[in-house]
C-alpha atoms as a PDB file:
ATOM      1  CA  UNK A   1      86.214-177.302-161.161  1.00  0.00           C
ATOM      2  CA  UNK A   2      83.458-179.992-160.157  1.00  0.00           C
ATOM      3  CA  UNK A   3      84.106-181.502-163.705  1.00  0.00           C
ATOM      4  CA  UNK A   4      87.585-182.051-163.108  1.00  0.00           C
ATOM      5  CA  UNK A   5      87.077-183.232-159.242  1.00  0.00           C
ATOM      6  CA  UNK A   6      84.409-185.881-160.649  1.00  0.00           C
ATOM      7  CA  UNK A   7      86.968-186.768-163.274  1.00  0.00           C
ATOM      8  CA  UNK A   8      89.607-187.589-160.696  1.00  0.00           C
ATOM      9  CA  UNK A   9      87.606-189.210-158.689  1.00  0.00           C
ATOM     10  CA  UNK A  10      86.398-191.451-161.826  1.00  0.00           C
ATOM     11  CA  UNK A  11      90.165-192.362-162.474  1.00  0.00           C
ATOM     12  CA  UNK A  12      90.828-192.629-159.117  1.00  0.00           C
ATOM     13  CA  UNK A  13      87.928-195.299-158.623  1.00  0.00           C
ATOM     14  CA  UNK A  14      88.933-197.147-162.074  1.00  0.00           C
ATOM     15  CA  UNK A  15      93.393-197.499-160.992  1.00  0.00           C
ATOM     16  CA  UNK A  16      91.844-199.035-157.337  1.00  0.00           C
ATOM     17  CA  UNK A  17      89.330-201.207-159.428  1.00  0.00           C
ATOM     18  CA  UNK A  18      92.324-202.328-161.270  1.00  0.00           C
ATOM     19  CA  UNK A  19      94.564-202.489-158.539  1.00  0.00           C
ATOM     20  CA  UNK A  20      92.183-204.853-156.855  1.00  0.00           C
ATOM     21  CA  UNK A  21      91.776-207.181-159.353  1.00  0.00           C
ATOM     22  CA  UNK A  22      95.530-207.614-160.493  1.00  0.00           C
ATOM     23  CA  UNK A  23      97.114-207.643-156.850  1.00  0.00           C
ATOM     24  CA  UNK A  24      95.143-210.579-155.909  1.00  0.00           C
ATOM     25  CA  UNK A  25      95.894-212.301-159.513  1.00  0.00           C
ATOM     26  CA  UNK A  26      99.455-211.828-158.630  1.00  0.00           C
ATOM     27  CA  UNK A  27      98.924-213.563-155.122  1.00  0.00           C
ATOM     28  CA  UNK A  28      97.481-216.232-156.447  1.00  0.00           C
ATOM     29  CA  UNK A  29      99.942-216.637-159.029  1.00  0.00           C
ATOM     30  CA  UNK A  30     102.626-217.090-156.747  1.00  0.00           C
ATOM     31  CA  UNK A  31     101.165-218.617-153.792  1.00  0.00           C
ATOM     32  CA  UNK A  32     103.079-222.053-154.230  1.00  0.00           C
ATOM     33  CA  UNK A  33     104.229-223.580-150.714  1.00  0.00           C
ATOM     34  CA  UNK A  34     106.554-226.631-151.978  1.00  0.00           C
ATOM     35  CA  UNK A  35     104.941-229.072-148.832  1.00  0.00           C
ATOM     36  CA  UNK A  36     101.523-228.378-150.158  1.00  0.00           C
ATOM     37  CA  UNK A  37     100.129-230.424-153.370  1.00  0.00           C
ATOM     38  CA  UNK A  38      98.667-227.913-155.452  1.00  0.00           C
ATOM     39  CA  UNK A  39      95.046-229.791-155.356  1.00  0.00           C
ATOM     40  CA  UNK A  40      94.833-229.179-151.874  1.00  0.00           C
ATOM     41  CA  UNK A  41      95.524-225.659-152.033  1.00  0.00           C
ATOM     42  CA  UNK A  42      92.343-223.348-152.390  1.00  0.00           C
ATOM     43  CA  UNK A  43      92.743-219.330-152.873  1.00  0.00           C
ATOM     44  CA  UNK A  44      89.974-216.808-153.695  1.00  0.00           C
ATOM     45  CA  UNK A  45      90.028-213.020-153.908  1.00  0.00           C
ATOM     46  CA  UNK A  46      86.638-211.379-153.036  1.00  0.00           C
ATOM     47  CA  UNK A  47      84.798-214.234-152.090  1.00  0.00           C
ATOM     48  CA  UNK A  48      81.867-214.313-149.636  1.00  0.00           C
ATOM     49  CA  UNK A  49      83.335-215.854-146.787  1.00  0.00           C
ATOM     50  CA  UNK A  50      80.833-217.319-144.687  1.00  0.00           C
ATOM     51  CA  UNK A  51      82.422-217.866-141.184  1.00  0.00           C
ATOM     52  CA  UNK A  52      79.553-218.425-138.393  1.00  0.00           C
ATOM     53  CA  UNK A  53      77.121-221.247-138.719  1.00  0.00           C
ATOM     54  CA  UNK A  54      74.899-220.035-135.973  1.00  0.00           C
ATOM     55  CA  UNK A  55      74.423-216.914-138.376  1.00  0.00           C
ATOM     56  CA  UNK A  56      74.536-218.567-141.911  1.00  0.00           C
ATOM     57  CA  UNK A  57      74.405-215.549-143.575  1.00  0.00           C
ATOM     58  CA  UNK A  58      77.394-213.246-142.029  1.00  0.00           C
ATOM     59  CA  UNK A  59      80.067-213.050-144.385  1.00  0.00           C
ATOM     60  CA  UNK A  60      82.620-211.100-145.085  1.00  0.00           C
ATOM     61  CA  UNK A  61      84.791-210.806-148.351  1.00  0.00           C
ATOM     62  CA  UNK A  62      88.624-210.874-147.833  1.00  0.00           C
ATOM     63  CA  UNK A  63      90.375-208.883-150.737  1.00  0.00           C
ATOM     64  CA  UNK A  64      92.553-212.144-150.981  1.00  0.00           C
ATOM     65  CA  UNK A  65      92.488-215.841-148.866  1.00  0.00           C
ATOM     66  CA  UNK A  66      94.124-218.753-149.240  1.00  0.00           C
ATOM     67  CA  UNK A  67      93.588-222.352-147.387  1.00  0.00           C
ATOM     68  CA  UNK A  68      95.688-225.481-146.877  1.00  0.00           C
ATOM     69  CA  UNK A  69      94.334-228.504-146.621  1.00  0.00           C
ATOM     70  CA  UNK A  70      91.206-228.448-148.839  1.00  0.00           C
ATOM     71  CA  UNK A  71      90.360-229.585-152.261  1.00  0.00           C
ATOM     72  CA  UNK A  72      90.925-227.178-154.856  1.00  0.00           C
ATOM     73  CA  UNK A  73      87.315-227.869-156.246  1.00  0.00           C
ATOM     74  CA  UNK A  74      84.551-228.399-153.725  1.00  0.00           C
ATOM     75  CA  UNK A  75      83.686-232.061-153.298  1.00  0.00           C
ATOM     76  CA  UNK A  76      87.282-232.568-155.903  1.00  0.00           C
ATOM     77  CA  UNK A  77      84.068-231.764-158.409  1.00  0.00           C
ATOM     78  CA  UNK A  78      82.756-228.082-158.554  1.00  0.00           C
ATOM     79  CA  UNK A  79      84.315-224.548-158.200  1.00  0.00           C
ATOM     80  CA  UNK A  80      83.350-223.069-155.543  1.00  0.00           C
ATOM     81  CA  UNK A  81      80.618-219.906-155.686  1.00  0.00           C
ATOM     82  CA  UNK A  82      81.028-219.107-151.597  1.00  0.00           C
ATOM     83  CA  UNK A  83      83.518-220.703-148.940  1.00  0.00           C
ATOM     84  CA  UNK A  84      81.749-222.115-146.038  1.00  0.00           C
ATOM     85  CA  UNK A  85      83.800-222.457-142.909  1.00  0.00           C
ATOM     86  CA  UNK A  86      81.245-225.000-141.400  1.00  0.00           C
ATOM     87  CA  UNK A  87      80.973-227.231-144.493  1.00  0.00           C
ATOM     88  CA  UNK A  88      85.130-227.244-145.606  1.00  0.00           C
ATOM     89  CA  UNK A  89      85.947-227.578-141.608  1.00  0.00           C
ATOM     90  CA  UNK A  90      89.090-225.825-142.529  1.00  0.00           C
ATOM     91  CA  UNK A  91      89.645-222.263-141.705  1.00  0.00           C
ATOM     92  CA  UNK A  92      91.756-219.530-143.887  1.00  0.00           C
ATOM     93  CA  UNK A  93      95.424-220.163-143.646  1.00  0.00           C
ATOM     94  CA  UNK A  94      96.087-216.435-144.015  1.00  0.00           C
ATOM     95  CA  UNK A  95      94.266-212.990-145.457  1.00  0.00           C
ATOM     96  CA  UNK A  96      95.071-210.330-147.371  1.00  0.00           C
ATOM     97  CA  UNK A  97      92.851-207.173-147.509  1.00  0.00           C
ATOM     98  CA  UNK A  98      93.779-204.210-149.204  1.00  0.00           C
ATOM     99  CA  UNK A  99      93.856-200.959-147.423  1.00  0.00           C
ATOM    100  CA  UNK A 100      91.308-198.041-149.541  1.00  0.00           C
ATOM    101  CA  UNK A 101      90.157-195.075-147.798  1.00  0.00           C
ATOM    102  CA  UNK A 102      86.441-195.779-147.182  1.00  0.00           C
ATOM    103  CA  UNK A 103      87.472-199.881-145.135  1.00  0.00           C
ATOM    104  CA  UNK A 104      91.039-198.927-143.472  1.00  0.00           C
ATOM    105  CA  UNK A 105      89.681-198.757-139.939  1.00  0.00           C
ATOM    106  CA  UNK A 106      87.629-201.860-140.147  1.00  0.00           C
ATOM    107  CA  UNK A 107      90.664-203.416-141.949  1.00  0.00           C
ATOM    108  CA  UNK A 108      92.717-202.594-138.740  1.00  0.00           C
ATOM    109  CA  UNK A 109      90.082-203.354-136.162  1.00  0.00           C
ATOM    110  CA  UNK A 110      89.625-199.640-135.237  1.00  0.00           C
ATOM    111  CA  UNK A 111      86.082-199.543-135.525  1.00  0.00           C
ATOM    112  CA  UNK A 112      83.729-199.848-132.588  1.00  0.00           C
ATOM    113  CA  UNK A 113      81.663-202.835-132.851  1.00  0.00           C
ATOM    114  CA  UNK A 114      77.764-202.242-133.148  1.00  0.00           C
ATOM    115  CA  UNK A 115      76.036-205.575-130.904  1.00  0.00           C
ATOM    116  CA  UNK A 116      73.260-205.335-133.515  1.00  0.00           C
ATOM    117  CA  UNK A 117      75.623-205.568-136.548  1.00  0.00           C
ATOM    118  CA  UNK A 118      77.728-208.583-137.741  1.00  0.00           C
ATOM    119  CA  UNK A 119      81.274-208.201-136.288  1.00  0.00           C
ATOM    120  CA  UNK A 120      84.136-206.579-137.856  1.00  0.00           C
ATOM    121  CA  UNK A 121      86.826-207.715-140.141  1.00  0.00           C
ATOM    122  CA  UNK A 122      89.487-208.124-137.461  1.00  0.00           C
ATOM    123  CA  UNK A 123      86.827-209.709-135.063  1.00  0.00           C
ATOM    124  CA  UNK A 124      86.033-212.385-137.545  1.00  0.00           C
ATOM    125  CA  UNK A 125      89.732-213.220-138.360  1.00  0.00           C
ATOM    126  CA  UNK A 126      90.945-213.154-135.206  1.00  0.00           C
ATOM    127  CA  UNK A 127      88.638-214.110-132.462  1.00  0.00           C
ATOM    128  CA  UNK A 128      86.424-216.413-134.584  1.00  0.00           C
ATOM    129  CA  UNK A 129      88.175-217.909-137.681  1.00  0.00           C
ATOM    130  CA  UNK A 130      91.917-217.804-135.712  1.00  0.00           C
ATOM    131  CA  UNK A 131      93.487-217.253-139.161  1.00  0.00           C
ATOM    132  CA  UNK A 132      97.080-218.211-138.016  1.00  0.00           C
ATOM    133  CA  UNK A 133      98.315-214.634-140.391  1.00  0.00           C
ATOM    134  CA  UNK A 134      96.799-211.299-141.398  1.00  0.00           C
ATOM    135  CA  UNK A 135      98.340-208.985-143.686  1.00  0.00           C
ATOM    136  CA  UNK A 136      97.385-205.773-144.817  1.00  0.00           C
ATOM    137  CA  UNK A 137      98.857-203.787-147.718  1.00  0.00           C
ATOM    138  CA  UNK A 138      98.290-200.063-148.470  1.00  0.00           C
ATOM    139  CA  UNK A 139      99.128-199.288-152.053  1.00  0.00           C
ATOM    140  CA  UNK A 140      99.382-195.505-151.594  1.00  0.00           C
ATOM    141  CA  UNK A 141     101.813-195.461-148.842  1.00  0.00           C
ATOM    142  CA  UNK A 142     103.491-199.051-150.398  1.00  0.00           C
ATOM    143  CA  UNK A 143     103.178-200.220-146.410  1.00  0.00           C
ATOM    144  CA  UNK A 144     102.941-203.532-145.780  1.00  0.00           C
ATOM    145  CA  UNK A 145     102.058-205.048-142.508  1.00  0.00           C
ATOM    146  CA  UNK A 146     101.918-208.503-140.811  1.00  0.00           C
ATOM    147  CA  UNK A 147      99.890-209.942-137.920  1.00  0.00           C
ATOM    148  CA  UNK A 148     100.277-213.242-136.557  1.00  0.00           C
ATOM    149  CA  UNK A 149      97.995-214.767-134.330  1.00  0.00           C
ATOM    150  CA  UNK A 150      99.339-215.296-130.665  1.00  0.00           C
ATOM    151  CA  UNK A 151      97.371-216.868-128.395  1.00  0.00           C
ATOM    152  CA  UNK A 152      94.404-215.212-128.834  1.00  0.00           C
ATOM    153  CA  UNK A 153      95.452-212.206-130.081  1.00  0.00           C
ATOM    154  CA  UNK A 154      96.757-210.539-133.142  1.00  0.00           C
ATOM    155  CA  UNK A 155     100.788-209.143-132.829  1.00  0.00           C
ATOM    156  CA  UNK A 156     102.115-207.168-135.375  1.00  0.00           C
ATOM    157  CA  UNK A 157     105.087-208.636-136.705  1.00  0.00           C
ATOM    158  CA  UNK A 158     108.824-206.572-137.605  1.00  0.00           C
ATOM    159  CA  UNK A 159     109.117-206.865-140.817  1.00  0.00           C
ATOM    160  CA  UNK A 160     113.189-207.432-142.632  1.00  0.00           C
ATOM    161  CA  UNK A 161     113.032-205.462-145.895  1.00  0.00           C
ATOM    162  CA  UNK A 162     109.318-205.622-145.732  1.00  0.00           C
ATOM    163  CA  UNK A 163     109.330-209.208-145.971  1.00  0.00           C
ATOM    164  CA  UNK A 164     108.009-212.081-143.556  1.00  0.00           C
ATOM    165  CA  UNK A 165     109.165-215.101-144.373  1.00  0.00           C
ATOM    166  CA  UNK A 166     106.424-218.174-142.877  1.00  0.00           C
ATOM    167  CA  UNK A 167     108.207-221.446-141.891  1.00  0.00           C
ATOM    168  CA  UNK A 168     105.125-223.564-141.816  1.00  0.00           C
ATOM    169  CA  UNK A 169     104.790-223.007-145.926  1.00  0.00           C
ATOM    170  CA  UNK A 170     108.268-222.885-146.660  1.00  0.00           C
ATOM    171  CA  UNK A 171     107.220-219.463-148.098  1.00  0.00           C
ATOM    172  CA  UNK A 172     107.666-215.895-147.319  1.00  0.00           C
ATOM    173  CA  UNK A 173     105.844-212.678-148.422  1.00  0.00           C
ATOM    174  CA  UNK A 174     107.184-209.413-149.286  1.00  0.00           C
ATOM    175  CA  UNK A 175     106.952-206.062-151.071  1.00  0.00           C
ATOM    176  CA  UNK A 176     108.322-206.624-154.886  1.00  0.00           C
ATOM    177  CA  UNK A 177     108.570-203.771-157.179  1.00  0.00           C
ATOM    178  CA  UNK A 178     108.055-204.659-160.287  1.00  0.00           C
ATOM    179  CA  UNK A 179     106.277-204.609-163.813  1.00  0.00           C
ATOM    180  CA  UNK A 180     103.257-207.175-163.716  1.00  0.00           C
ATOM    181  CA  UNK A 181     100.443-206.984-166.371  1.00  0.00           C
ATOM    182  CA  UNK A 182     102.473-204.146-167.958  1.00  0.00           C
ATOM    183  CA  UNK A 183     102.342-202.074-165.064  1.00  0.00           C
ATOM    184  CA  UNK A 184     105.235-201.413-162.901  1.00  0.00           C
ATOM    185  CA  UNK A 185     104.628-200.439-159.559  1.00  0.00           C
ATOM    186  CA  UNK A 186     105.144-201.995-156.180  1.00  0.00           C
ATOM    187  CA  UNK A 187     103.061-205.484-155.425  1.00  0.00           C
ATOM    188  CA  UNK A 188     102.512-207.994-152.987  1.00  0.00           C
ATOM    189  CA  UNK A 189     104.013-211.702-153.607  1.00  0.00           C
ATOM    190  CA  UNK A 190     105.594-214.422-152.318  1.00  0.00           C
ATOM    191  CA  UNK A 191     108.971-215.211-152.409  1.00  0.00           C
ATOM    192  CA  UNK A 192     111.187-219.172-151.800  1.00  0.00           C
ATOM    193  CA  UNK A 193     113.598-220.192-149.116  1.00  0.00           C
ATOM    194  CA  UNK A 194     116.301-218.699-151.231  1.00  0.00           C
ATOM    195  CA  UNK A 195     115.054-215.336-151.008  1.00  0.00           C
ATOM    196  CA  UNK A 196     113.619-215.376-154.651  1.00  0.00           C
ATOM    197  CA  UNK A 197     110.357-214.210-156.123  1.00  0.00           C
ATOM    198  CA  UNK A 198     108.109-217.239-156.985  1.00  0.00           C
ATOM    199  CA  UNK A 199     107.728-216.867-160.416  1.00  0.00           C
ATOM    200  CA  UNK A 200     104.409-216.462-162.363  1.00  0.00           C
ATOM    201  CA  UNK A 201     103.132-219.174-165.092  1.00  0.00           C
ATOM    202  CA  UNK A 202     103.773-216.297-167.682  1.00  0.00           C
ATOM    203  CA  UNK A 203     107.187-215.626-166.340  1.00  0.00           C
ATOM    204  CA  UNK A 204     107.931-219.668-166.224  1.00  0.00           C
ATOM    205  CA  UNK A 205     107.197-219.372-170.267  1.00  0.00           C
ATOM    206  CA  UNK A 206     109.098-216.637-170.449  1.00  0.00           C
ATOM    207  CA  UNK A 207     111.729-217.680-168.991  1.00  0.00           C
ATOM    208  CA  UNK A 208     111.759-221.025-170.551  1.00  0.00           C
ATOM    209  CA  UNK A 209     111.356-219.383-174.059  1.00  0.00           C
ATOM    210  CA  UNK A 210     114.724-217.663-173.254  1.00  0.00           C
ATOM    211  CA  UNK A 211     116.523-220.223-172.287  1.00  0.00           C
ATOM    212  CA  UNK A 212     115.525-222.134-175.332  1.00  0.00           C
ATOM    213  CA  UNK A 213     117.083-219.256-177.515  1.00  0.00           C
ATOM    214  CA  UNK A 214     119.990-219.253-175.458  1.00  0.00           C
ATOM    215  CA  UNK A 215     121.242-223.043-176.400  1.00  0.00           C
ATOM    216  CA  UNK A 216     119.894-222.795-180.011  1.00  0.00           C
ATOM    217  CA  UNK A 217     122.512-219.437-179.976  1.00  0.00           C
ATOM    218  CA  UNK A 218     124.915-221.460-178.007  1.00  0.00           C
ATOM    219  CA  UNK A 219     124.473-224.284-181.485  1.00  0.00           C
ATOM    220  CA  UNK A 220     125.300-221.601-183.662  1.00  0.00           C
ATOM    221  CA  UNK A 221     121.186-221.767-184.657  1.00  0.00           C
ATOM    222  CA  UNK A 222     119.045-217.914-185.301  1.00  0.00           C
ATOM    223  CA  UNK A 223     115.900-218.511-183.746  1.00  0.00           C
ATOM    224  CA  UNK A 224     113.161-217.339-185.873  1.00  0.00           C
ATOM    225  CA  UNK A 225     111.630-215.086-183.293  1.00  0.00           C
ATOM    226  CA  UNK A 226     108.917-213.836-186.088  1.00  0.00           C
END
């Protein structure tokens, strides 16, 4: 019995290890906002993000963040090992953390602050970054929920099909079930003005391949798909 309890704990550890490395992939993927260039669109998954330059070494490390406004490459020259709020002098756009067992009441801002500690999650996003959105995505229960920032405070959003749709970026997110990386379950992504799920540079080829076969067919031409 404690073999097969430390085995499902093992594969239980290894699907939210993979689960947090392909959600943000798909984020990033498919973060696109049409009124942005993409060199001045920076997104990072798991990053130390260092937000406090009266205590340079409090970070935290959002599952997923993107910002608007910056270089892609620090200085247009380097990637990035850390984002420094003081240094960039542009704050996260938005978060995305990823609810697991052992972080959802810090993700929520239900823990009680210890004056001796660095502050919590929520604390940092809200009262000290003022990211203008916060959303939070629980894989087990496929809940997804959205706080925007008003005045000084964060308001949970209603959500229309479990998707929010964010003027500023002409882009909206949403719940998308789905096979990505060969595993079909439901994600996180964004979706266009038309209601459509931005698609990922391997579904643009895709896609593109097909359409290819499609006129060669429409010549009276076999494709050698071999």
């Amino acid at each position: 019995m404690i073999f097969l309890a430390k085995t499902r704990r093992r594969k239980v550890c290894q699907i939210n290890f993979q689960f947090h490395l392909l959600q943000p992939q798909l984020l990033a993927d498919t973060f696109r906002p049409p009124n942005y260039p993409s060199d001045q669109i920076f997104t990072a998954s798991d990053m130390n993000l260092y937000y406090d330059g009266r205590h340079p070494i409090w970070y935290k490390r959002p599952d997923w963040f993107a910002v608007l406004g910056v270089p892609y490459l620090y200085d247009n020259r380097d990637l990035r090992l850390s984002y420094v709020v003081w240094q960039e002098a542009v704050n996260p756009y938005i978060v995305v953390e990823l609810l697991s067992p052992g972080t959802e009441k810090e993700d929520l801002g239900q823990t009680l602050r210890d004056v001796e500690k660095p502050p919590g999650k929520w604390e940092v996003y809200e009262q000290i970054l003022r990211v203008p959105y916060y959303a939070i995505f629980d894989r087990y229960k496929s809940e997804f929920r959205m706080f925007q920032l008003t005045g000084d405070r964060y308001t949970e959003v209603t959500l229309s099909n479990y998707r929010f749709w964010i003027p500023s970026i002409e882009l909206g997110l949403g719940v998308w079930q789905g096979s990505y990386k060969n595993v079909n379950m439901p994600w996180l992504r964004w979706y266009d003005k038309d209601g459509n799920w931005v698609l990922t540079p391997a579904e643009q080829e895709r896609q593109k391949t097909e359409r290819l076969i499609a006129q060669l067919r429409a010549l009276g031409v076999e494709p050698d798909l071999d």
